[in-house]
Protein backbone atom coordinates (compact mmCIF):
# COMPACT_ATOMS: atom_id res chain seq x y z
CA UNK A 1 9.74 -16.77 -86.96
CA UNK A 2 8.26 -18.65 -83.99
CA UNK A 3 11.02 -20.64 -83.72
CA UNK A 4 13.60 -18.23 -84.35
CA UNK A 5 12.22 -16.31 -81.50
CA UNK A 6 12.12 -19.92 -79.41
CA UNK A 7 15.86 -20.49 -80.37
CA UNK A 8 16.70 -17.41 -78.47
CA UNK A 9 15.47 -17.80 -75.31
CA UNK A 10 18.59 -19.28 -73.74
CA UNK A 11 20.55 -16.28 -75.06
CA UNK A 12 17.83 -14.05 -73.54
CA UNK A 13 18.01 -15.89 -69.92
CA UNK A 14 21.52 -15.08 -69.85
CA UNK A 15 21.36 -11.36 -70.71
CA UNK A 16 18.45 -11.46 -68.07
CA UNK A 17 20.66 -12.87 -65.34
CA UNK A 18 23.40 -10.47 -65.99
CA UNK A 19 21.19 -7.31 -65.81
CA UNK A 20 19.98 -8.85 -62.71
CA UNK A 21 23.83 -9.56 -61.24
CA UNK A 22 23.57 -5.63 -60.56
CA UNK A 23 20.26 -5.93 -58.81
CA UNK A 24 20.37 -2.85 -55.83
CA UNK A 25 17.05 -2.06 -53.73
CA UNK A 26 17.04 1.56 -55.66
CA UNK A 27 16.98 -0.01 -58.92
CA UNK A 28 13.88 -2.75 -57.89
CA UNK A 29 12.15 0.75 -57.20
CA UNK A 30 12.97 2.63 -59.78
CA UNK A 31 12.43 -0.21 -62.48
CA UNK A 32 8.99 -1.13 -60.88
CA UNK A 33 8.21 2.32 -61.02
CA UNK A 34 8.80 2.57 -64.60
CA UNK A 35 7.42 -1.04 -65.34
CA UNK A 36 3.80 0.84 -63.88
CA UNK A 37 4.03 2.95 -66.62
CA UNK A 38 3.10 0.56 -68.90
CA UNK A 39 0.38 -0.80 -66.85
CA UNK A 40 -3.60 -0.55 -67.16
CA UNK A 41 -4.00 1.26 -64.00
CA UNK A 42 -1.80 3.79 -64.54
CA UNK A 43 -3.40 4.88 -68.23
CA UNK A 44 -6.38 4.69 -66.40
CA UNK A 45 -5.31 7.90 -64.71
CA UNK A 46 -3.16 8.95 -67.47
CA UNK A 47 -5.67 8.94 -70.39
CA UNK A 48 -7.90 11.19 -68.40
CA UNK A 49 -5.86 13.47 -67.45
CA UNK A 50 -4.84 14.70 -71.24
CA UNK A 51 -8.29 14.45 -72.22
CA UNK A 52 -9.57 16.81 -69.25
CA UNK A 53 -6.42 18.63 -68.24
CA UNK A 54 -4.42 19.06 -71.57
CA UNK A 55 -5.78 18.58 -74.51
CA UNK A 56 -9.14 16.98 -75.52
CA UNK A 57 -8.59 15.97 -79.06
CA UNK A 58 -4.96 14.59 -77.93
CA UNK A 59 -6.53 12.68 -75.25
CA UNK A 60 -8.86 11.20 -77.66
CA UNK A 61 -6.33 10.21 -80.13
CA UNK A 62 -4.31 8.89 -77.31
CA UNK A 63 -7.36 6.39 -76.18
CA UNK A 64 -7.59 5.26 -79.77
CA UNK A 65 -3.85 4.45 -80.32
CA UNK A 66 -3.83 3.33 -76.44
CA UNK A 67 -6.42 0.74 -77.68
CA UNK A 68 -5.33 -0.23 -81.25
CA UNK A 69 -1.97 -1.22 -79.06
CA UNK A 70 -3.54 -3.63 -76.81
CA UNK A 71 -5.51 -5.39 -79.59
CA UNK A 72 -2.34 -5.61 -81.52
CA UNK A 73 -0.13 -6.97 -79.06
CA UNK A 74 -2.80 -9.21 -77.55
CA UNK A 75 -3.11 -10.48 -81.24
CA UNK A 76 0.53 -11.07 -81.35
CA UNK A 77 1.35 -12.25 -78.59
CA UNK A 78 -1.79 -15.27 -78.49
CA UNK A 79 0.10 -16.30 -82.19
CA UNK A 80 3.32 -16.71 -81.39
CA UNK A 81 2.36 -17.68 -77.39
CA UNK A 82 6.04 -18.25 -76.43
CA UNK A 83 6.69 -18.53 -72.47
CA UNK A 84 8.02 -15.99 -70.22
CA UNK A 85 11.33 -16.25 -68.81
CA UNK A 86 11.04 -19.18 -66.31
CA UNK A 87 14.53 -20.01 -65.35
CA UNK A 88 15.22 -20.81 -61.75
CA UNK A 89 17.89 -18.51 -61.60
CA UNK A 90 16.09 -15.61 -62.26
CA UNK A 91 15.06 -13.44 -59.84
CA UNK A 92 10.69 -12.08 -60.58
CA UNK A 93 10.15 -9.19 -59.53
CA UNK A 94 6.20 -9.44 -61.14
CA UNK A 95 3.92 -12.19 -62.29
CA UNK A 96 2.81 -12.17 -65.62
CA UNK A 97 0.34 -15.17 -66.96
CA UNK A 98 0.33 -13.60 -70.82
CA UNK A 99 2.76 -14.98 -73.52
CA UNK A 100 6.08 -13.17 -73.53
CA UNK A 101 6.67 -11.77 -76.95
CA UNK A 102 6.16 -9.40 -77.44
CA UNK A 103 6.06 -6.86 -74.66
CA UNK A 104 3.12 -4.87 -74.14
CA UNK A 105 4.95 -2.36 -72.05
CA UNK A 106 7.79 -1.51 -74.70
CA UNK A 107 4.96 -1.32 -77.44
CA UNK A 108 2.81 0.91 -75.64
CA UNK A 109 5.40 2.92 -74.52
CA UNK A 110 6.78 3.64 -78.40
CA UNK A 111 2.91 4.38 -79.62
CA UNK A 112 1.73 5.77 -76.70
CA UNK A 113 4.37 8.76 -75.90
CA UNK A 114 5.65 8.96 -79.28
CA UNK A 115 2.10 9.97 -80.27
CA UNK A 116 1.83 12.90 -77.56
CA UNK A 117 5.58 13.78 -79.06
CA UNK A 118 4.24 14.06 -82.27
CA UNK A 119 1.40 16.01 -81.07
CA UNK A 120 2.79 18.63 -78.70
CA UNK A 121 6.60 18.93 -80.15
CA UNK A 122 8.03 20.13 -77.08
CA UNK A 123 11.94 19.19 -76.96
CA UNK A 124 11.56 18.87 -73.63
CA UNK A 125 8.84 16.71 -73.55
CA UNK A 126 10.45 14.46 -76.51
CA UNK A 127 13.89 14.39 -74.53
CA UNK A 128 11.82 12.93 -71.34
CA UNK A 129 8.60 10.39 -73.78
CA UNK A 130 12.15 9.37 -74.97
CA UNK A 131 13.55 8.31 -71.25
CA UNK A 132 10.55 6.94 -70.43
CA UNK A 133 10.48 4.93 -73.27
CA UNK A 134 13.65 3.24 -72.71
CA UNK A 135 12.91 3.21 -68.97
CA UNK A 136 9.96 1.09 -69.75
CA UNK A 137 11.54 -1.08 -72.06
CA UNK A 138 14.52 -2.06 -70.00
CA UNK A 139 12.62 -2.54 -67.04
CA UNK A 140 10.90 -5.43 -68.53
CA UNK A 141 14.13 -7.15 -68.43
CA UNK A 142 15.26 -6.16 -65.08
CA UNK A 143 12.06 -7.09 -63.53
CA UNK A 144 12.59 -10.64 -64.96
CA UNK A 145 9.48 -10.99 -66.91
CA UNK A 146 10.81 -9.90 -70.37
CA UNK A 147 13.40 -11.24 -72.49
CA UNK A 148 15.46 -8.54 -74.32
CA UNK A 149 13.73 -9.97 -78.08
CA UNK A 150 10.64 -9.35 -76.43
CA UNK A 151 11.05 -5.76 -75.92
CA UNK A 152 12.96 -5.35 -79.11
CA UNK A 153 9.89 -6.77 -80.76
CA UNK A 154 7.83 -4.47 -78.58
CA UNK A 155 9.66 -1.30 -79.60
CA UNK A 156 9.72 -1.78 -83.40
CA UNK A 157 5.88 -2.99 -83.18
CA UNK A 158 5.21 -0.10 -81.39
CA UNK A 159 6.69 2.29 -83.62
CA UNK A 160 5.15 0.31 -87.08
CA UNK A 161 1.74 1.40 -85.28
CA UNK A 162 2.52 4.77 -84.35
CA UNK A 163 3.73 5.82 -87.85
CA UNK A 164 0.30 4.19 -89.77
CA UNK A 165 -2.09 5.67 -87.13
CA UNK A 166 -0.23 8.87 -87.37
CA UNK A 167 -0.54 8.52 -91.51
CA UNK A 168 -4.13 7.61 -91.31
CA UNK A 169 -5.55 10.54 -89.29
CA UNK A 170 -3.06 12.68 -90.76
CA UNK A 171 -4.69 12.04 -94.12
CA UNK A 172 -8.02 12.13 -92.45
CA UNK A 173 -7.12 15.89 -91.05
CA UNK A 174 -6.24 17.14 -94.50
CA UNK A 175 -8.91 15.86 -96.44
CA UNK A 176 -11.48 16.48 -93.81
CA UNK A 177 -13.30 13.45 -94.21
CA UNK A 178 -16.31 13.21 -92.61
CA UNK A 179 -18.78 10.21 -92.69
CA UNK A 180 -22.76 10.62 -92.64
CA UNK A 181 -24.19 9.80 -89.02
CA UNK A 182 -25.71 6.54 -90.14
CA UNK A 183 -22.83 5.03 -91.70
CA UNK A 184 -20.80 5.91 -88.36
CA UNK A 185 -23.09 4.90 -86.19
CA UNK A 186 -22.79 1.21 -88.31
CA UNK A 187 -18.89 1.34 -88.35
CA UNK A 188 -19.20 1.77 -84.70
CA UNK A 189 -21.08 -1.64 -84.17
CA UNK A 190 -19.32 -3.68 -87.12
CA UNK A 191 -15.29 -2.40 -86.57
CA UNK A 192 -15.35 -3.54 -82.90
CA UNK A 193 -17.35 -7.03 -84.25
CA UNK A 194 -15.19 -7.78 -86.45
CA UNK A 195 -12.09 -7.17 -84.35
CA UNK A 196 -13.66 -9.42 -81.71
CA UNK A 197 -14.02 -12.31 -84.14
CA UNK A 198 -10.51 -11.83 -85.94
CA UNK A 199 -9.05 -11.90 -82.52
CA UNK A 200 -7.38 -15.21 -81.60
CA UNK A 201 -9.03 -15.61 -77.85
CA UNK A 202 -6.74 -18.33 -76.06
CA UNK A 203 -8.88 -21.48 -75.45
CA UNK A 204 -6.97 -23.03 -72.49
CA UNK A 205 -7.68 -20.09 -69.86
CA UNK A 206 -4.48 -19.20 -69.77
CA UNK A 207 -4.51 -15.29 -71.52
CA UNK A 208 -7.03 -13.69 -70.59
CA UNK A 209 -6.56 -15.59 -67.28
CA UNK A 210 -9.27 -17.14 -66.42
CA UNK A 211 -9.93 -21.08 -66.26
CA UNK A 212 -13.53 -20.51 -68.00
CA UNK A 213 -13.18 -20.48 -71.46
CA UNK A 214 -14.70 -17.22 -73.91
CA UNK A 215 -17.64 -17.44 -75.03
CA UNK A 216 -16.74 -17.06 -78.77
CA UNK A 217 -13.73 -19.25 -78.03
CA UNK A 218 -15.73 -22.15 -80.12
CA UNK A 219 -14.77 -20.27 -83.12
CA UNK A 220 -11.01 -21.11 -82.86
CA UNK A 221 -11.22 -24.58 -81.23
């Protein structure tokens, strides 16, 4: 599939350039707008604000899908580790050091606001998670740091997640299942282990970046 995705690139540096041939100063503000969206900082306000404002037990499940989306793309993206768009041509409006596919942004987007959908089914609030959503996605592109099979990939990722998290604490919710303190207490120690030692850390420095390799990066020299 690696190469597959590899073979495309060209394709996806031309559709790149030609959503960039209608580049206006309103749209570089409104796509970098929605491209912050999808960043840390801004869930870093967001994620609080359900959890204190809205709706604690949404705002919890929200930080748990928020995270499960980060490991998973991180995971993704460090085995597949194709480049970002890098053609002379284009026109980057960010910097990104991470492998490109696939994007974090569209992913997050799909788990992240189609969760709060399915948790306060509003049509409203669907008929705007759902602009977002596409906002975010398609900003990738314009921004010039996405190609379009990158935010495909991002988008169906995303929504894979959001329907088996939804499954698993919807069958958690109807069966009440409750663990004993002790045995949560050692799932709360050994989950996050072994997630850190399934994880494939990148060795060179280059995602995370940072020219000093991980600690437990020995494990996947």
């Amino acid at each position: 599939m690696g190469e597959f995705l590899a073979s495309l690139i060209p394709w996806g540096t031309g559709v790149i350039l030609w959503v960039q041939s209608f580049r206006h100063p309103f749209f570089d503000a409104l796509f970098l707008t929605a491209t912050f969206l999808g960043e840390e900082e801004f869930y870093l306000i967001f994620l609080p604000f359900i959890y204190w404002c809205l709706n604690k037990q949404v705002g919890v499940g929200l930080t748990y899908i928020t995270m499960l989306s980060h490991y998973l793309n991180s995971v993704v993206k460090l085995t597949f580790r194709l480049p970002r768009p890098s053609d002379p041509r284009l026109v980057l409006l960010r910097t990104e050091t991470s492998p490109s596919f696939p994007s974090g942004h569209a992913q997050s987007a799909v788990a992240n606001w189609g969760y709060l959908v399915t948790r306060f089914r509003h049509k409203m609030f669907s008929i705007v998670a759902v602009v977002l959503i596409l906002l975010i996605a398609f900003s990738r592109i314009y921004v010039g740091v996405h190609f379009p099979q990158d935010v495909v990939g991002g988008l169906l990722i995303g929504l894979l997640l959001l329907v088996a998290y939804n499954w698993i604490v919807g069958t958690i919710e109807k069966r009440r299942f409750d663990l004993p303190l002790p045995i949560k207490l050692t799932l709360s120690a050994v989950v996050p282990l072994a997630l850190l030692f399934a994880h494939p850390f990148d060795v060179d420095g280059t995602y995370p970046a940072s020219s000093r390799p991980q600690p437990w990066a020995r494990f996947w020299v």
